[in-house]
PDB file of N, CA and C in Angstrom:
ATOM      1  N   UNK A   1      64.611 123.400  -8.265  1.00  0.00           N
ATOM      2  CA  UNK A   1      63.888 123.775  -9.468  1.00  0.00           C
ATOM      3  C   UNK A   1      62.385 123.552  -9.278  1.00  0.00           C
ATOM      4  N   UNK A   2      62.338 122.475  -8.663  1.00  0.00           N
ATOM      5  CA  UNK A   2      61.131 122.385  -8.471  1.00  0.00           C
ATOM      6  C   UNK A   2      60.100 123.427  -7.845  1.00  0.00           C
ATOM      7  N   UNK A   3      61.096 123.546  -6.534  1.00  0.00           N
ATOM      8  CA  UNK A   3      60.177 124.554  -5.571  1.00  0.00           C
ATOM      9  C   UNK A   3      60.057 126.037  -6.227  1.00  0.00           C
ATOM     10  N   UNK A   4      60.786 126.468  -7.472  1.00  0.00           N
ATOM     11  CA  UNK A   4      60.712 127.911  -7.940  1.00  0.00           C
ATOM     12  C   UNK A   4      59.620 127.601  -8.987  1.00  0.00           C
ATOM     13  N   UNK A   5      59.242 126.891  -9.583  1.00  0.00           N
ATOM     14  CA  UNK A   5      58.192 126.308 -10.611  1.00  0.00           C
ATOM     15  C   UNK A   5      56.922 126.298  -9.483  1.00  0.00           C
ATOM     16  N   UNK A   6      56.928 125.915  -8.211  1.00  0.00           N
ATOM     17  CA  UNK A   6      55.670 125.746  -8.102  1.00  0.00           C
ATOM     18  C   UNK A   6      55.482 127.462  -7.839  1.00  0.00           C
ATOM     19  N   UNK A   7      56.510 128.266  -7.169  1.00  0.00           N
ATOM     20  CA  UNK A   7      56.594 129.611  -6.651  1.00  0.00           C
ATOM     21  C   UNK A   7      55.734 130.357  -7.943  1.00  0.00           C
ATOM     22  N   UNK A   8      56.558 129.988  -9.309  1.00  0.00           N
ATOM     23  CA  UNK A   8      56.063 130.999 -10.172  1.00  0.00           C
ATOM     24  C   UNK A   8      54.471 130.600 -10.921  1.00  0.00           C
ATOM     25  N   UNK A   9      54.178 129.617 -10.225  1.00  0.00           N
ATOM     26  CA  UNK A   9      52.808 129.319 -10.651  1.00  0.00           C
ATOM     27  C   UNK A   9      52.373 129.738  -9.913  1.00  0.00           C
ATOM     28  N   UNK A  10      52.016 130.134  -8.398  1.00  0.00           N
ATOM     29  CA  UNK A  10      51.414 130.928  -6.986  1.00  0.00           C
ATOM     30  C   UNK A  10      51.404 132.160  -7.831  1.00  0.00           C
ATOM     31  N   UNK A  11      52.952 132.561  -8.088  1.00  0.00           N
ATOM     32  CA  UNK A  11      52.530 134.080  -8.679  1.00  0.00           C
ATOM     33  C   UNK A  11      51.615 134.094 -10.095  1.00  0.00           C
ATOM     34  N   UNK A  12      51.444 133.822 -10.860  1.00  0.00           N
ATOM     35  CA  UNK A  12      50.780 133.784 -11.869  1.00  0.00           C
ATOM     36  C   UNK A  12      49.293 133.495 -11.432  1.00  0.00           C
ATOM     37  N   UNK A  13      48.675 132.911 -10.602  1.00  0.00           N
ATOM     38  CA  UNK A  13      47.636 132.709 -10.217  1.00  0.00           C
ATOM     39  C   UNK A  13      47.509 134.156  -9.251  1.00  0.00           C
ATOM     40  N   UNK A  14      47.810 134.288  -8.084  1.00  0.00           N
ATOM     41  CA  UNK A  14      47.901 135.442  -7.571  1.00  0.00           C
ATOM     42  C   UNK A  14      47.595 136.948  -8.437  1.00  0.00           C
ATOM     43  N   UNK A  15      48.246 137.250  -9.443  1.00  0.00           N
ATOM     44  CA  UNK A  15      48.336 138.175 -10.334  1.00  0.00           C
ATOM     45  C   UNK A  15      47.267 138.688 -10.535  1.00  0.00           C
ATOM     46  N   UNK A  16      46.317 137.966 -10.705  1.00  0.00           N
ATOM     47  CA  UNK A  16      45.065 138.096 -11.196  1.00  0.00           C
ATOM     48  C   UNK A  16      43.952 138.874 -10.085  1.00  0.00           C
ATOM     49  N   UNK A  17      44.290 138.840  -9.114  1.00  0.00           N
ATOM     50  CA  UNK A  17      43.669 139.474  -7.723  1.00  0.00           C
ATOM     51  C   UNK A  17      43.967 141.140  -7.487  1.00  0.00           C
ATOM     52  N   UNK A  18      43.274 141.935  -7.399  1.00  0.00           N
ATOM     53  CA  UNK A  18      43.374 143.114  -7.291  1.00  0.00           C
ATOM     54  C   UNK A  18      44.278 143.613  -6.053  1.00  0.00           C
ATOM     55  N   UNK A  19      43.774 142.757  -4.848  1.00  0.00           N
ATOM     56  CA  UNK A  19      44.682 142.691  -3.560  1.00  0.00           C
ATOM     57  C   UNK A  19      46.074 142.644  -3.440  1.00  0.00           C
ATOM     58  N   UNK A  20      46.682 141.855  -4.391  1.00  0.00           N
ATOM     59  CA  UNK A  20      47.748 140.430  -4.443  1.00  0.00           C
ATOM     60  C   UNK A  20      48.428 141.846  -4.499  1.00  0.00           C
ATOM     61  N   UNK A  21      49.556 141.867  -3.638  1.00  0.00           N
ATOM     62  CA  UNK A  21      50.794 142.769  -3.829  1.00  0.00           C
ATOM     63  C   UNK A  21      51.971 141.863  -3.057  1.00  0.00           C
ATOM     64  N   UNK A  22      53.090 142.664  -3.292  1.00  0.00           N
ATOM     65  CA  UNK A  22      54.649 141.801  -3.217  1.00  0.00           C
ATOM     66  C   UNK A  22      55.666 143.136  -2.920  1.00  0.00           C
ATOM     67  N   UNK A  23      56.783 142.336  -1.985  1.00  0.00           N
ATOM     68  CA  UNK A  23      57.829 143.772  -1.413  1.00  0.00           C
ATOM     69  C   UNK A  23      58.897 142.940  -1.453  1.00  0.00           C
ATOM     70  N   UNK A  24      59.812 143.192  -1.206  1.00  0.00           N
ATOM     71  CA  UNK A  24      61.229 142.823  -0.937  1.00  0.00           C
ATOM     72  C   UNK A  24      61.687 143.369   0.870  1.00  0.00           C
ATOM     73  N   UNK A  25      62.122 142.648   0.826  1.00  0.00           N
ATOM     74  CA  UNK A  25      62.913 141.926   2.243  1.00  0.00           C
ATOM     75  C   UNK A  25      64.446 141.579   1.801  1.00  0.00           C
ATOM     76  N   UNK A  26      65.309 142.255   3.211  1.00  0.00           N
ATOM     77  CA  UNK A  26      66.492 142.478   3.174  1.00  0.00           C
ATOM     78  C   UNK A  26      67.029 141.602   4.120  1.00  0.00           C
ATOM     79  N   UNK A  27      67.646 140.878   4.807  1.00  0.00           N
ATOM     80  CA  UNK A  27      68.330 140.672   5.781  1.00  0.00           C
ATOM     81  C   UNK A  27      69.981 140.807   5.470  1.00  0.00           C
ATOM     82  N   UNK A  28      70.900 141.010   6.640  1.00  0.00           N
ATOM     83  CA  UNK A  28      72.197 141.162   6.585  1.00  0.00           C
ATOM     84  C   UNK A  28      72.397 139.866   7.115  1.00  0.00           C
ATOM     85  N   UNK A  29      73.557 138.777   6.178  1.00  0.00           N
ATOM     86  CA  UNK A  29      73.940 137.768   6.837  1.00  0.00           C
ATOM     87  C   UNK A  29      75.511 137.433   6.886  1.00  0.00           C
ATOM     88  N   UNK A  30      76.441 136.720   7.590  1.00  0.00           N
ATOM     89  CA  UNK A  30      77.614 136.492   7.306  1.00  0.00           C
ATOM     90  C   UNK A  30      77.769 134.863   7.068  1.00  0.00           C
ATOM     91  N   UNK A  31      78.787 134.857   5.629  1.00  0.00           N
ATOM     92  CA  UNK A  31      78.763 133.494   5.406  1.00  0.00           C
ATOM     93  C   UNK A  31      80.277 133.946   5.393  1.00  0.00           C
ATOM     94  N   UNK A  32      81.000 132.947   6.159  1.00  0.00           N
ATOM     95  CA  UNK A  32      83.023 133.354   6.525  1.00  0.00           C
ATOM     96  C   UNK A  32      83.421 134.000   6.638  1.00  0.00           C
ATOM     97  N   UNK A  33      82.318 134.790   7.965  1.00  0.00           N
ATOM     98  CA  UNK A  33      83.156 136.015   8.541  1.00  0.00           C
ATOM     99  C   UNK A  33      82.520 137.243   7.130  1.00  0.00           C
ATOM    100  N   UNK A  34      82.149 137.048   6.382  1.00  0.00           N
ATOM    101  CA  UNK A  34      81.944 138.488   5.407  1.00  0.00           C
ATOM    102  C   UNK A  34      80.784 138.489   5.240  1.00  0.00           C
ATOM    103  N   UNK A  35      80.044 139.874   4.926  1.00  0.00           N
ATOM    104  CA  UNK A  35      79.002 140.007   4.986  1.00  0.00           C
ATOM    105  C   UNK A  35      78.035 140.014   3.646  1.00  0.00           C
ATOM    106  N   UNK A  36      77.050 139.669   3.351  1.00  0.00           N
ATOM    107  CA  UNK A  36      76.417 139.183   2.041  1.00  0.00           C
ATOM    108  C   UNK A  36      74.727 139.669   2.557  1.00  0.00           C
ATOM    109  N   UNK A  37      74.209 139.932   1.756  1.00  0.00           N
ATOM    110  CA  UNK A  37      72.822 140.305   1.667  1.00  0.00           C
ATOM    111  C   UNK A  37      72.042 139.688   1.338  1.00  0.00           C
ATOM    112  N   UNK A  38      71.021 139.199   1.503  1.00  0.00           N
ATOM    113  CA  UNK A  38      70.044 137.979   1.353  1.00  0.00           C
ATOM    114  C   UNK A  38      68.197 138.391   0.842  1.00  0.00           C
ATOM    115  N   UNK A  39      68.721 138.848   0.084  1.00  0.00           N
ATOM    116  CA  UNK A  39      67.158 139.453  -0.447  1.00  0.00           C
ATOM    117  C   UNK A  39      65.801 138.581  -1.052  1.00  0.00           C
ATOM    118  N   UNK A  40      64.600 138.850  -0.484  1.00  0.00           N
ATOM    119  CA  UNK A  40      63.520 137.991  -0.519  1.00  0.00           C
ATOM    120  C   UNK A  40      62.213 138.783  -1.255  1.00  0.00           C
ATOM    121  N   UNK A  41      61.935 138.076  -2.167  1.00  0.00           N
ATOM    122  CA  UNK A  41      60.382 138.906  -2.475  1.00  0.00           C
ATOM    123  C   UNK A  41      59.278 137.867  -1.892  1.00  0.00           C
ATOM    124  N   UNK A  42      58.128 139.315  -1.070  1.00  0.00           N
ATOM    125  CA  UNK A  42      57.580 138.461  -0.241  1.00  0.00           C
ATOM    126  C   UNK A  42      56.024 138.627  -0.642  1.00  0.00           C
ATOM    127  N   UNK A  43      55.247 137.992  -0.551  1.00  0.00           N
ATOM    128  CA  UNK A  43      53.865 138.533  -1.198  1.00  0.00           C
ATOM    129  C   UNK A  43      52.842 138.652   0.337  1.00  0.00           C
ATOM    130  N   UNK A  44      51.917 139.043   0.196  1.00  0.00           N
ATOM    131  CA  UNK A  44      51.083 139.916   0.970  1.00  0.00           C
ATOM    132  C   UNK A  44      50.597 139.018   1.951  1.00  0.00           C
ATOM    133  N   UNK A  45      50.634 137.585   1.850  1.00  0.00           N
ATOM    134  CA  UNK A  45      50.255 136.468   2.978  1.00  0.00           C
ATOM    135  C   UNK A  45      51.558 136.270   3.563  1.00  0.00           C
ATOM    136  N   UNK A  46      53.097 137.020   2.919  1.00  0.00           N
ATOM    137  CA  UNK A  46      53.825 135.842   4.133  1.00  0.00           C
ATOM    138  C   UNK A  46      54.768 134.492   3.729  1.00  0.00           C
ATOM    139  N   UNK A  47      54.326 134.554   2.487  1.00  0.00           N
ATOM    140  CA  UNK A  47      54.902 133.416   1.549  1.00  0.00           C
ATOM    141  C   UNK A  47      56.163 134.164   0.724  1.00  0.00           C
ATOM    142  N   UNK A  48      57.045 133.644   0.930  1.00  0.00           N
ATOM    143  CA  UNK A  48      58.497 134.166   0.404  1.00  0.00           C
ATOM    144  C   UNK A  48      58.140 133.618  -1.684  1.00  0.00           C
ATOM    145  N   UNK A  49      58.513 134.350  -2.232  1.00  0.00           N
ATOM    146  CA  UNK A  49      58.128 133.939  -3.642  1.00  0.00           C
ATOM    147  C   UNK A  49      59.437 133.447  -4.339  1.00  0.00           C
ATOM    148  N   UNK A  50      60.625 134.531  -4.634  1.00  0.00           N
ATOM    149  CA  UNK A  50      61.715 134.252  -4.473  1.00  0.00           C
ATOM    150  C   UNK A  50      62.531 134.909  -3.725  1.00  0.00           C
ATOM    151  N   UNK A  51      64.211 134.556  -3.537  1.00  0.00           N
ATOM    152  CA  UNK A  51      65.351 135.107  -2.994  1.00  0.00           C
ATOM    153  C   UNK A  51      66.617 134.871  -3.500  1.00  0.00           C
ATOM    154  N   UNK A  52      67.508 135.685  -3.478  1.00  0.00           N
ATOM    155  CA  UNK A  52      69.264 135.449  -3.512  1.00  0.00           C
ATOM    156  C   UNK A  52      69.791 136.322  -2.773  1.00  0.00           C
ATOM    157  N   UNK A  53      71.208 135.847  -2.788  1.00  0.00           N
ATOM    158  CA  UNK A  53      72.172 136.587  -2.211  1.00  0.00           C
ATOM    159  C   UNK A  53      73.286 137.072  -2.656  1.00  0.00           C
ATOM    160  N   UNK A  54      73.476 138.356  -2.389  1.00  0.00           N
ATOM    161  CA  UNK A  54      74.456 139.411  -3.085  1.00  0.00           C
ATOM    162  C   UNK A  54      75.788 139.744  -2.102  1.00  0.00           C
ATOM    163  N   UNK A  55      76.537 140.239  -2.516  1.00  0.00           N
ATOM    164  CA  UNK A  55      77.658 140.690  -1.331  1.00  0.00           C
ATOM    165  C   UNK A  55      77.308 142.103  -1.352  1.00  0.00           C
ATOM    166  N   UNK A  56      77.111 143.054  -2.805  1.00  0.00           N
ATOM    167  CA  UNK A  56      77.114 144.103  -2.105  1.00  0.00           C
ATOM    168  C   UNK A  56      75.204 144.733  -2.193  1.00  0.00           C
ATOM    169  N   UNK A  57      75.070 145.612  -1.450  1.00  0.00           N
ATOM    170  CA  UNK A  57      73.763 146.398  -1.187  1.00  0.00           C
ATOM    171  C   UNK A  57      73.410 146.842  -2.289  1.00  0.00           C
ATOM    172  N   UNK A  58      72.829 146.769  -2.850  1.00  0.00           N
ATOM    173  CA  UNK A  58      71.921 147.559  -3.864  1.00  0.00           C
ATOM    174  C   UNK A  58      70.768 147.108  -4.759  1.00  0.00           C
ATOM    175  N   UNK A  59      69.941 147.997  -3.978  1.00  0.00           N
ATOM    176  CA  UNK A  59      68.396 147.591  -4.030  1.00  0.00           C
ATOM    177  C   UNK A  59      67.902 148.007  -4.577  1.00  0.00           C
ATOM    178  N   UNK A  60      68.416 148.775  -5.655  1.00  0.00           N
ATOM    179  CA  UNK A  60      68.203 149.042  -7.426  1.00  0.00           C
ATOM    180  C   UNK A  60      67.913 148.387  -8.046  1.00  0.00           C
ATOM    181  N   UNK A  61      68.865 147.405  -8.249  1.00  0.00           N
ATOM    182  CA  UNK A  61      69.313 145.893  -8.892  1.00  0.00           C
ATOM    183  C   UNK A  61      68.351 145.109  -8.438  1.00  0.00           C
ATOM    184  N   UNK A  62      67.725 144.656  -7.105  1.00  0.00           N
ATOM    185  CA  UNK A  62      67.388 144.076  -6.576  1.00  0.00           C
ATOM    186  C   UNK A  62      65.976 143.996  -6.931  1.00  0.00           C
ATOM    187  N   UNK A  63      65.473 145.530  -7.148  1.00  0.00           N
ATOM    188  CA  UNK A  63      63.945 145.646  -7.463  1.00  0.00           C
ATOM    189  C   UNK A  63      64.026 145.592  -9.195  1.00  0.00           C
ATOM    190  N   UNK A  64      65.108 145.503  -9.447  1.00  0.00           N
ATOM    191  CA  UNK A  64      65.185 145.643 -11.378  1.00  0.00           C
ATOM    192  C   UNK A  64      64.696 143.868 -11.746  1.00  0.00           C
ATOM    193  N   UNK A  65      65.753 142.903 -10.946  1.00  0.00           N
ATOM    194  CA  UNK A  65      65.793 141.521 -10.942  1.00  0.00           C
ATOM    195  C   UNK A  65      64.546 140.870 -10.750  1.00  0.00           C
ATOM    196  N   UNK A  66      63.481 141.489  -9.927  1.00  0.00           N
ATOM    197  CA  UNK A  66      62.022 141.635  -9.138  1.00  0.00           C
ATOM    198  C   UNK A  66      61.094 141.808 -10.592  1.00  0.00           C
ATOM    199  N   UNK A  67      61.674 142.747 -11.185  1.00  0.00           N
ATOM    200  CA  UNK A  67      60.368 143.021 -11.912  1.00  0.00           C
ATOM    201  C   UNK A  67      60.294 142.437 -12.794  1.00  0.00           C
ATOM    202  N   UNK A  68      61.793 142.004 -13.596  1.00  0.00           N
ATOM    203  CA  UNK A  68      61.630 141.082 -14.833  1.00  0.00           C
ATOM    204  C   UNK A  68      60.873 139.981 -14.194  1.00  0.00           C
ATOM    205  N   UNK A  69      60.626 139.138 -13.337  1.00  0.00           N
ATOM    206  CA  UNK A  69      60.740 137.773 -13.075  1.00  0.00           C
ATOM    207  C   UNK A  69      58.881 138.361 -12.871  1.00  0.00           C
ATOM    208  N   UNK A  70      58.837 139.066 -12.247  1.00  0.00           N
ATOM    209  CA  UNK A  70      57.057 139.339 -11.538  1.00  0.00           C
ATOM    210  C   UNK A  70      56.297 139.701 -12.586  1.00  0.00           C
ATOM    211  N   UNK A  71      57.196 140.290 -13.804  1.00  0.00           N
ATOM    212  CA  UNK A  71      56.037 140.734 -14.937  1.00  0.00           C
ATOM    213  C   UNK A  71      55.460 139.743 -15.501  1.00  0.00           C
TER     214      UNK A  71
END
């Protein structure tokens, strides 16, 4: 909890910068043999902001989950 509190204060400060942009990042991972998706929003230095993990693909959802949290 902690470390997502300090995350969403970076973004809130960040925001304010004309530069400051953010993407999502995918990796494929297996946790027991099955495969799960591990999605990351990443901002323009490199610094992971947040992430979770899904079983199935869809990066609809993924950028929907993104925007509530970034607005």
């Amino acid at each position: 909890m902690f470390a997502a509190e300090i995350r969403q204060q970076r973004v809130s400060r960040l925001k304010g910068f004309r530069q400051w942009k953010w993407h999502i990042d995918e990796v494929i991972l297996k946790i027991n043999g099955e495969r799960h998706y591990l999605w990351r929003a990443v901002d323009h230095e490199g610094a992971v902001l947040e992430c979770f993990v899904t079983k199935k693909r869809d990066k609809s959802a993924a950028l929907a989950e993104w925007q509530n949290l970034m607005a």
